[in-house]
PDB file of N, CA and C in Angstrom:
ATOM      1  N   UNK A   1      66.549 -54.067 -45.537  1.00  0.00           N
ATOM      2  CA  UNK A   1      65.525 -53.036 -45.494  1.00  0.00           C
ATOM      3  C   UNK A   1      64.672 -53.287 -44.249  1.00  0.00           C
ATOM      4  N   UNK A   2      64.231 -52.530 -43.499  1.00  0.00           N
ATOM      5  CA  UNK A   2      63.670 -52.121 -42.210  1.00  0.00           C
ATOM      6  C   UNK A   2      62.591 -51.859 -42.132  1.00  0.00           C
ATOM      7  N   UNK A   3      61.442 -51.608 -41.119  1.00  0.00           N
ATOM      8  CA  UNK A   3      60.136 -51.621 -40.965  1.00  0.00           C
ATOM      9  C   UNK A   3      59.930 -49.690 -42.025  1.00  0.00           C
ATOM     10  N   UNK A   4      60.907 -49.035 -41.154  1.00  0.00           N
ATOM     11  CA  UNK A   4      60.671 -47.985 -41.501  1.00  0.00           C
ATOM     12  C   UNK A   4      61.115 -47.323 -43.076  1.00  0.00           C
ATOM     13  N   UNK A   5      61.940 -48.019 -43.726  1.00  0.00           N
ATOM     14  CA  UNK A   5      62.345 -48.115 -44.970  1.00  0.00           C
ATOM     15  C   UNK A   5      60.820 -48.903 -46.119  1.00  0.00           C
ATOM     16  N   UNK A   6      60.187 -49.656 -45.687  1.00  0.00           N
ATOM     17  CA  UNK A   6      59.084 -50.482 -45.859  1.00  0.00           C
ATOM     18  C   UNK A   6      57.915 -49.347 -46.185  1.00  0.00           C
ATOM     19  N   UNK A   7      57.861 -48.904 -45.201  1.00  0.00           N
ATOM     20  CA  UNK A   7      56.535 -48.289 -44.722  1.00  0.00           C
ATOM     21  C   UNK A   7      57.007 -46.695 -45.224  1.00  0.00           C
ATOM     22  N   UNK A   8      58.079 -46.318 -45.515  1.00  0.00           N
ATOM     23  CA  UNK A   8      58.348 -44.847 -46.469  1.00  0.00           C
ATOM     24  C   UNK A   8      58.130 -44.896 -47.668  1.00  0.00           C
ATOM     25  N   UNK A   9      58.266 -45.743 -48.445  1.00  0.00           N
ATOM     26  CA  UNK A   9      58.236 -46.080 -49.617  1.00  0.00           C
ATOM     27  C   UNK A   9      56.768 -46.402 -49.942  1.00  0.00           C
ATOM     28  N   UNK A  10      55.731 -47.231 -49.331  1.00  0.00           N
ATOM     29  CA  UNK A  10      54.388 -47.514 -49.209  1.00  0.00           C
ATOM     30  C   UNK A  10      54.059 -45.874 -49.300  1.00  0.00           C
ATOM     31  N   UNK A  11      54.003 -45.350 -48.002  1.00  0.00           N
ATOM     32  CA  UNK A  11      53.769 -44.157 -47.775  1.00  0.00           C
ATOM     33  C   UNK A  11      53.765 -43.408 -49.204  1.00  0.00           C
ATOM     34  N   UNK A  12      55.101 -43.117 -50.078  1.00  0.00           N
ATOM     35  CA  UNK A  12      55.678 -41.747 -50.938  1.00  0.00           C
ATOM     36  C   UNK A  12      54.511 -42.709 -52.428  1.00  0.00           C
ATOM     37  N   UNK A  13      54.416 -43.971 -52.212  1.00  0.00           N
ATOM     38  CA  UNK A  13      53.801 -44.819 -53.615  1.00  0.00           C
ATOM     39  C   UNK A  13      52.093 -43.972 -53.153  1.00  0.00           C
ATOM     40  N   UNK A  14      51.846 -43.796 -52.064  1.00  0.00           N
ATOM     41  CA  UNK A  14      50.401 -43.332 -51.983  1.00  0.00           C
ATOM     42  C   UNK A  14      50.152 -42.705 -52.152  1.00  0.00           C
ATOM     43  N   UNK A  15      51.089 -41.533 -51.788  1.00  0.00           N
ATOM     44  CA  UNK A  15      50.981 -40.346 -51.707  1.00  0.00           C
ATOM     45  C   UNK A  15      51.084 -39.737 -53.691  1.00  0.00           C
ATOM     46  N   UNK A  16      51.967 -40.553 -54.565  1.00  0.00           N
ATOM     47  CA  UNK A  16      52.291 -40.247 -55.632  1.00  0.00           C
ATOM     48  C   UNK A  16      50.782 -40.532 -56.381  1.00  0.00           C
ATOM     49  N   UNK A  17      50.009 -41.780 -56.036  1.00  0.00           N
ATOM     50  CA  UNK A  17      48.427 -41.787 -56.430  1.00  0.00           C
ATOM     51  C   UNK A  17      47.632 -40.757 -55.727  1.00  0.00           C
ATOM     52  N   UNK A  18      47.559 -40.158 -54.687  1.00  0.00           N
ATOM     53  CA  UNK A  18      46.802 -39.309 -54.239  1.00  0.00           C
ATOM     54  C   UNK A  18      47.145 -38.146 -55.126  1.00  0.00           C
ATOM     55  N   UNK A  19      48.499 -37.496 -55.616  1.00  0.00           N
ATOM     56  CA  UNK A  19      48.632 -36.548 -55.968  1.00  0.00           C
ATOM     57  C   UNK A  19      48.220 -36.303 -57.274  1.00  0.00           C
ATOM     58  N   UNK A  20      48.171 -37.604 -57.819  1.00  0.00           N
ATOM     59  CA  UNK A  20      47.674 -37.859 -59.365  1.00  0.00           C
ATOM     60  C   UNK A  20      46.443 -37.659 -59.847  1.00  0.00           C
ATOM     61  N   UNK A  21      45.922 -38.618 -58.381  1.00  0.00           N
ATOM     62  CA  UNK A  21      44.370 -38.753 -58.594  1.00  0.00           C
ATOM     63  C   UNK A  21      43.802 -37.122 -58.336  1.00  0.00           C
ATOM     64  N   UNK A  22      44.271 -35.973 -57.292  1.00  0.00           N
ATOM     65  CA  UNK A  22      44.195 -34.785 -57.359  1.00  0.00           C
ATOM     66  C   UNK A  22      44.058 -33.894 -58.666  1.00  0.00           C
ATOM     67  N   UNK A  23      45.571 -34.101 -59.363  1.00  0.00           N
ATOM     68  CA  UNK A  23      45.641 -33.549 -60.254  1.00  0.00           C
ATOM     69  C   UNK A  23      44.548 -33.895 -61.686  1.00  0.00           C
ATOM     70  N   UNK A  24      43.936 -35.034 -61.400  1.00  0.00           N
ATOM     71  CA  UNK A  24      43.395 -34.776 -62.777  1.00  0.00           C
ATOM     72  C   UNK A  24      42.273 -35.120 -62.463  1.00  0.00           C
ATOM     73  N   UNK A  25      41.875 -34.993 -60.962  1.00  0.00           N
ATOM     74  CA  UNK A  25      40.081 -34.570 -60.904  1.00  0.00           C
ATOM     75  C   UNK A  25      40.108 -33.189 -60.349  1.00  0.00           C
ATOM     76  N   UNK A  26      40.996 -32.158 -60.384  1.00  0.00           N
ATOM     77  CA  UNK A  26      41.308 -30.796 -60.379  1.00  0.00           C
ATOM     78  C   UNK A  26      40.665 -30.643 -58.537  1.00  0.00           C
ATOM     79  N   UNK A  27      41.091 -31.469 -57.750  1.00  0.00           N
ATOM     80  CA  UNK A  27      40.711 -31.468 -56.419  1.00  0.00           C
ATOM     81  C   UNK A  27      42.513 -31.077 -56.003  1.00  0.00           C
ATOM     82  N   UNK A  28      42.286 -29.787 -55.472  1.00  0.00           N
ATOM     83  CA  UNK A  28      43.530 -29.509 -55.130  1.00  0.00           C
ATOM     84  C   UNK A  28      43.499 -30.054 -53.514  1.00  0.00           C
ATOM     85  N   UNK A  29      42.992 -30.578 -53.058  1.00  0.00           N
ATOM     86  CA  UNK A  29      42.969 -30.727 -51.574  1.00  0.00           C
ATOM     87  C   UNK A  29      43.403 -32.288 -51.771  1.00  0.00           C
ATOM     88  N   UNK A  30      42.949 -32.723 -52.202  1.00  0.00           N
ATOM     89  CA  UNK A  30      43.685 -34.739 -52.777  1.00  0.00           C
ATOM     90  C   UNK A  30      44.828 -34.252 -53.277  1.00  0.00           C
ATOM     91  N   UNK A  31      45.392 -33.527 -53.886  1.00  0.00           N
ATOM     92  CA  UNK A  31      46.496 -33.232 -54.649  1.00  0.00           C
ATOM     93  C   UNK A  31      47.753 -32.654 -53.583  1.00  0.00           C
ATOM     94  N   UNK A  32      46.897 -31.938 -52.301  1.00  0.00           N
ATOM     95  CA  UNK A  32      48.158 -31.399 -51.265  1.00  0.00           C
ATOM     96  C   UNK A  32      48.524 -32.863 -50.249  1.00  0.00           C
ATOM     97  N   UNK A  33      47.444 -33.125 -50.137  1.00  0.00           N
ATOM     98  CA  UNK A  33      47.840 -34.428 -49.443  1.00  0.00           C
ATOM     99  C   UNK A  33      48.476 -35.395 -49.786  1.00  0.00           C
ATOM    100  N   UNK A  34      48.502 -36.042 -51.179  1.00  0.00           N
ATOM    101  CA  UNK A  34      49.196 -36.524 -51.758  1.00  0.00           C
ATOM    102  C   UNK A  34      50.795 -35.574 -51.889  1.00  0.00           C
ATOM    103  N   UNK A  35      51.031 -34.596 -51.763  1.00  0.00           N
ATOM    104  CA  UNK A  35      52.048 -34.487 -51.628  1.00  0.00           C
ATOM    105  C   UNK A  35      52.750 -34.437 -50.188  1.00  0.00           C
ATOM    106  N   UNK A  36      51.618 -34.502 -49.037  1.00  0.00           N
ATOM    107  CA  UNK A  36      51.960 -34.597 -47.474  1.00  0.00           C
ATOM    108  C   UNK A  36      52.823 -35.602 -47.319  1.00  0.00           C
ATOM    109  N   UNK A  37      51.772 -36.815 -48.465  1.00  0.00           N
ATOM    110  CA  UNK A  37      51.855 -38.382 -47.561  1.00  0.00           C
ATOM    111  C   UNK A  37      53.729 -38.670 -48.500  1.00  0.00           C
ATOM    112  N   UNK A  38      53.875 -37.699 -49.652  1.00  0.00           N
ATOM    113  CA  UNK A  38      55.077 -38.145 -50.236  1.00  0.00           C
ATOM    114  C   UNK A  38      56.285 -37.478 -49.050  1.00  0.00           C
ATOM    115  N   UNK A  39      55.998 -36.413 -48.890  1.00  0.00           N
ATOM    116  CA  UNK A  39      56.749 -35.644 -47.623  1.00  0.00           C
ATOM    117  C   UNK A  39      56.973 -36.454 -46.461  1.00  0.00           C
ATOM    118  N   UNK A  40      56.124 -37.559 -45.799  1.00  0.00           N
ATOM    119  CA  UNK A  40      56.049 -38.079 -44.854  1.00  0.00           C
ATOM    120  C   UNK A  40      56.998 -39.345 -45.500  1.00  0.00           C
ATOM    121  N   UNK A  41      56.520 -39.866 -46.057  1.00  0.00           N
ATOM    122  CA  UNK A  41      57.328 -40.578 -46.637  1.00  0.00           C
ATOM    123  C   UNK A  41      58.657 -40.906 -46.446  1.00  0.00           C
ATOM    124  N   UNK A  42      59.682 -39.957 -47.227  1.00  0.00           N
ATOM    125  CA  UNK A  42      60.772 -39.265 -47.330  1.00  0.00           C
ATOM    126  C   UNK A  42      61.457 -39.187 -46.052  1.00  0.00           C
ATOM    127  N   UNK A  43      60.920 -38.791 -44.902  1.00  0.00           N
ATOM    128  CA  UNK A  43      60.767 -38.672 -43.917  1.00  0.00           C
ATOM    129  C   UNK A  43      61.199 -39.743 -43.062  1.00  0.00           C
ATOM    130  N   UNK A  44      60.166 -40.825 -43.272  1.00  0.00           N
ATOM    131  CA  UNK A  44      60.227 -42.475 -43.452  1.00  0.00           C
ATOM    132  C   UNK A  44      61.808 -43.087 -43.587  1.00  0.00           C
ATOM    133  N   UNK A  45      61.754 -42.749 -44.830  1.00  0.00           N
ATOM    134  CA  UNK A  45      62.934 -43.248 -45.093  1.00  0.00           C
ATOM    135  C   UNK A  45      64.140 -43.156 -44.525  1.00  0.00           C
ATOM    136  N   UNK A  46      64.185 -41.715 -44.431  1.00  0.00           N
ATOM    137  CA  UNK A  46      65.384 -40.814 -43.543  1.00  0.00           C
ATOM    138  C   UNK A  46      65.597 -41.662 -42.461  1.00  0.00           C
ATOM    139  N   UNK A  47      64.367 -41.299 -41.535  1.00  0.00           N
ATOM    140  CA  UNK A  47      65.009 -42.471 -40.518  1.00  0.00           C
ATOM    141  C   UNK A  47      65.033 -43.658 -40.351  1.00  0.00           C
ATOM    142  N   UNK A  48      65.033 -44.927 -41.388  1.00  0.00           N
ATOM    143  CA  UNK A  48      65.492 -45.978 -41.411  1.00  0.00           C
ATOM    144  C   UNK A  48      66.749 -45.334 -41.744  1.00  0.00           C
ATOM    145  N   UNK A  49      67.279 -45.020 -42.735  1.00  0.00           N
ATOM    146  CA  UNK A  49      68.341 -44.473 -43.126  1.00  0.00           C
ATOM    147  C   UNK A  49      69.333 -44.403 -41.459  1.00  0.00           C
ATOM    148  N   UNK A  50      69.158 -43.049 -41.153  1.00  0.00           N
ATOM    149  CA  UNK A  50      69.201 -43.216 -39.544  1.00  0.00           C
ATOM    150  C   UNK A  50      69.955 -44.338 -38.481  1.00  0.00           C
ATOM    151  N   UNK A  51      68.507 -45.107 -38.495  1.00  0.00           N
ATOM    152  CA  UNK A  51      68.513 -46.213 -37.657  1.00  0.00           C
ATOM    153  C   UNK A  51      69.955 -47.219 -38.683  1.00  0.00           C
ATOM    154  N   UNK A  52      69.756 -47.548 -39.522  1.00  0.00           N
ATOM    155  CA  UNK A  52      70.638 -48.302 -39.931  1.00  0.00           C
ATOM    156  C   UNK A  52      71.988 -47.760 -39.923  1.00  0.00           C
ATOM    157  N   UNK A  53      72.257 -46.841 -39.830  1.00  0.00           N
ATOM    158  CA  UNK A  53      73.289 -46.175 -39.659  1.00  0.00           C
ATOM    159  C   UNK A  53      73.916 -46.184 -38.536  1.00  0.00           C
ATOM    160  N   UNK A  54      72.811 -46.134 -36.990  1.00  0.00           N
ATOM    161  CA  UNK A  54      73.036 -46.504 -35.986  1.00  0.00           C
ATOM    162  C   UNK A  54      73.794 -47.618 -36.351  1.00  0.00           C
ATOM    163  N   UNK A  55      73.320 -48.906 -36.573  1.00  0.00           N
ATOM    164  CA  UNK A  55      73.632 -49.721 -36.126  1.00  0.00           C
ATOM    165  C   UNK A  55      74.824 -50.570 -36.963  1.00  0.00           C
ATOM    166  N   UNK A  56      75.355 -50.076 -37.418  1.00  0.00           N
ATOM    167  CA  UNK A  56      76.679 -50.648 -38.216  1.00  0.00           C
ATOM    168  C   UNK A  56      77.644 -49.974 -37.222  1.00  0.00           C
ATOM    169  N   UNK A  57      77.110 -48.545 -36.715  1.00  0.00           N
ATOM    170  CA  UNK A  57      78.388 -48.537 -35.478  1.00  0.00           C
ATOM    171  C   UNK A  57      78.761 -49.312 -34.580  1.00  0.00           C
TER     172      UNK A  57
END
């Protein structure tokens, strides 16, 4: 696992408390972001995904 595999997963775990903490203090603006930071995340991952893929070629 890779810097960027590391740091996607951190990322989508924050983002899953931001969206929570949104949803049940009815703050839809904590609640979109929390779903940004899970989007970014994902994202994250992809390209470790990516990169590691590079490099077995």
């Amino acid at each position: 696992m890779d810097k960027e595999h590391i740091k996607g997963a951190a990322k989508k775990a924050e983002g899953s408390v931001k969206e929570a903490a949104g949803k049940a203090t009815g703050d839809k603006s904590l609640e979109m972001k929390g779903k940004a930071d899970k989007v970014e995340g994902e994202a994250r991952k992809t390209a470790g995904d990516m990169k590691d893929a590079f490099k077995k070629k």
